[in-house]
C-alpha atoms as a PDB file:
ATOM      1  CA  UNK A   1     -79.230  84.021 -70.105  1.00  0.00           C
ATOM      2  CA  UNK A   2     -78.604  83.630 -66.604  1.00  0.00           C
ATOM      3  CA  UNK A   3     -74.753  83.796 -66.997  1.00  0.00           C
ATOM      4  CA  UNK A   4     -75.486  86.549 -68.601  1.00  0.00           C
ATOM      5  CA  UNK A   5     -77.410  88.258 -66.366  1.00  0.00           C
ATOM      6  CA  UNK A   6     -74.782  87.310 -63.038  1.00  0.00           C
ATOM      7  CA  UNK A   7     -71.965  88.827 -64.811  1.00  0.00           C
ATOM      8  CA  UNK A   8     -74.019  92.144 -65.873  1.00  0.00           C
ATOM      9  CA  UNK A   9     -74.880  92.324 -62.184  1.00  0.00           C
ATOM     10  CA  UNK A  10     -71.530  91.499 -60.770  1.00  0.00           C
ATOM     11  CA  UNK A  11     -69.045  92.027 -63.384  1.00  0.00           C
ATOM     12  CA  UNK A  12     -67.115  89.196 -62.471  1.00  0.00           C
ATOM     13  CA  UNK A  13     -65.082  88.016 -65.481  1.00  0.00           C
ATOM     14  CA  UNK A  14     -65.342  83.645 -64.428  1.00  0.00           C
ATOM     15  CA  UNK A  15     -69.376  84.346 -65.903  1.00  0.00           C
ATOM     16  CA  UNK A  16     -68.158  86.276 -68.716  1.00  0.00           C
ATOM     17  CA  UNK A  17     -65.796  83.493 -69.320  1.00  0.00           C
ATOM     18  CA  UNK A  18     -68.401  80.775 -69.116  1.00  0.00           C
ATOM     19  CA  UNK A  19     -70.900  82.332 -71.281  1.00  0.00           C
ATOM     20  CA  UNK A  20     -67.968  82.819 -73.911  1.00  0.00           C
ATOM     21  CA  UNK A  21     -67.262  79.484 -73.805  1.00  0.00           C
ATOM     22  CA  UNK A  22     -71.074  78.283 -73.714  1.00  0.00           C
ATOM     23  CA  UNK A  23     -71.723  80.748 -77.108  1.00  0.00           C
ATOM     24  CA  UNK A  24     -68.726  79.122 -78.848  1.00  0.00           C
ATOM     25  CA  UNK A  25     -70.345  75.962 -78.395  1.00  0.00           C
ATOM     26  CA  UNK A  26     -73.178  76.944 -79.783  1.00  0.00           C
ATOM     27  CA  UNK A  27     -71.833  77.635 -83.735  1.00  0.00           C
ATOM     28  CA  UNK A  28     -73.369  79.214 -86.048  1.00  0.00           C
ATOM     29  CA  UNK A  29     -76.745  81.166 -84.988  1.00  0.00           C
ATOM     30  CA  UNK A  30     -79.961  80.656 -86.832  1.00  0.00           C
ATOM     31  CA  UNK A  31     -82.225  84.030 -87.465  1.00  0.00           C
ATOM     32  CA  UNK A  32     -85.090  82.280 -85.079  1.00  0.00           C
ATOM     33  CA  UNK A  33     -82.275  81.469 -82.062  1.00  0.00           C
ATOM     34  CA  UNK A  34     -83.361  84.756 -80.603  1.00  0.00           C
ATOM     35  CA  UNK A  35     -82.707  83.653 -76.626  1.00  0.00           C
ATOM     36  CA  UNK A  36     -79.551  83.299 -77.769  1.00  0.00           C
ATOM     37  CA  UNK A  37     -78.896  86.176 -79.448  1.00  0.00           C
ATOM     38  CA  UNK A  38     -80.103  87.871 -77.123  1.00  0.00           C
ATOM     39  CA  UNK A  39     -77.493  86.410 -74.689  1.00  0.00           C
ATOM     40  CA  UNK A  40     -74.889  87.054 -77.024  1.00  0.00           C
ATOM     41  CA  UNK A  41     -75.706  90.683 -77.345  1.00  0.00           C
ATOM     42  CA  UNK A  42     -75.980  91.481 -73.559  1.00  0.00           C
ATOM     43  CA  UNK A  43     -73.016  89.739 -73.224  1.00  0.00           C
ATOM     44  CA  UNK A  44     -71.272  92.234 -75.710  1.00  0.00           C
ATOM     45  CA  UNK A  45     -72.720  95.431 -74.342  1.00  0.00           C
ATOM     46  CA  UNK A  46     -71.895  94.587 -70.615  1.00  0.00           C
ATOM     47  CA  UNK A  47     -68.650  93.493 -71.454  1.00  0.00           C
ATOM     48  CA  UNK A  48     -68.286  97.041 -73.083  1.00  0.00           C
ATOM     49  CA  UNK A  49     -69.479  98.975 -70.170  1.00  0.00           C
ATOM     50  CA  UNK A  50     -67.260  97.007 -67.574  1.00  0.00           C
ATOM     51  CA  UNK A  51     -64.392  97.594 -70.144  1.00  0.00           C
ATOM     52  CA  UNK A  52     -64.947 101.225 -70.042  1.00  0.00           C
ATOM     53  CA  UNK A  53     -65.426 101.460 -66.525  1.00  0.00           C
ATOM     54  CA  UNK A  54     -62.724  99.338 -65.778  1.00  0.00           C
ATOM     55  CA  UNK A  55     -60.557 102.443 -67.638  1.00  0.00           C
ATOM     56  CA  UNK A  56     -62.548 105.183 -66.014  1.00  0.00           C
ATOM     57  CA  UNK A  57     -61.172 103.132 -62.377  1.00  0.00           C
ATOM     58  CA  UNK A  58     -57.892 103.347 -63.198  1.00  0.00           C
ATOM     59  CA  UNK A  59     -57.776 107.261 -64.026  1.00  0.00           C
ATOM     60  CA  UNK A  60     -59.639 108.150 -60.735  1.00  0.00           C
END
């Protein structure tokens, strides 16, 4: 969760990377995992707003 939350404050991509990596080693999610879930799905919804920002940077 904490990867998580350094890369949705900094937008850095190395924390984004590590938490990617972390998730795959975690396999298959159980129902009752809901920390990590929940770190999966922040890490989806930043990585959408930094994607879209990202574009938005590059047209202004």
């Amino acid at each position: 969760m904490q990867l998580g939350m350094m890369y949705a404050a900094t937008g850095d991509d190395r924390f984004a990377a590590n938490l990617h990596q972390l998730i795959d080693d975690w396999g298959e999610l159980k129902t009752t995992y809901r920390k990590k879930k929940n770190a999966v799905y922040l890490l989806e919804q930043f990585e959408k707003y930094y994607a879209t920002a990202k574009k938005i940077k590059k047209i202004v």
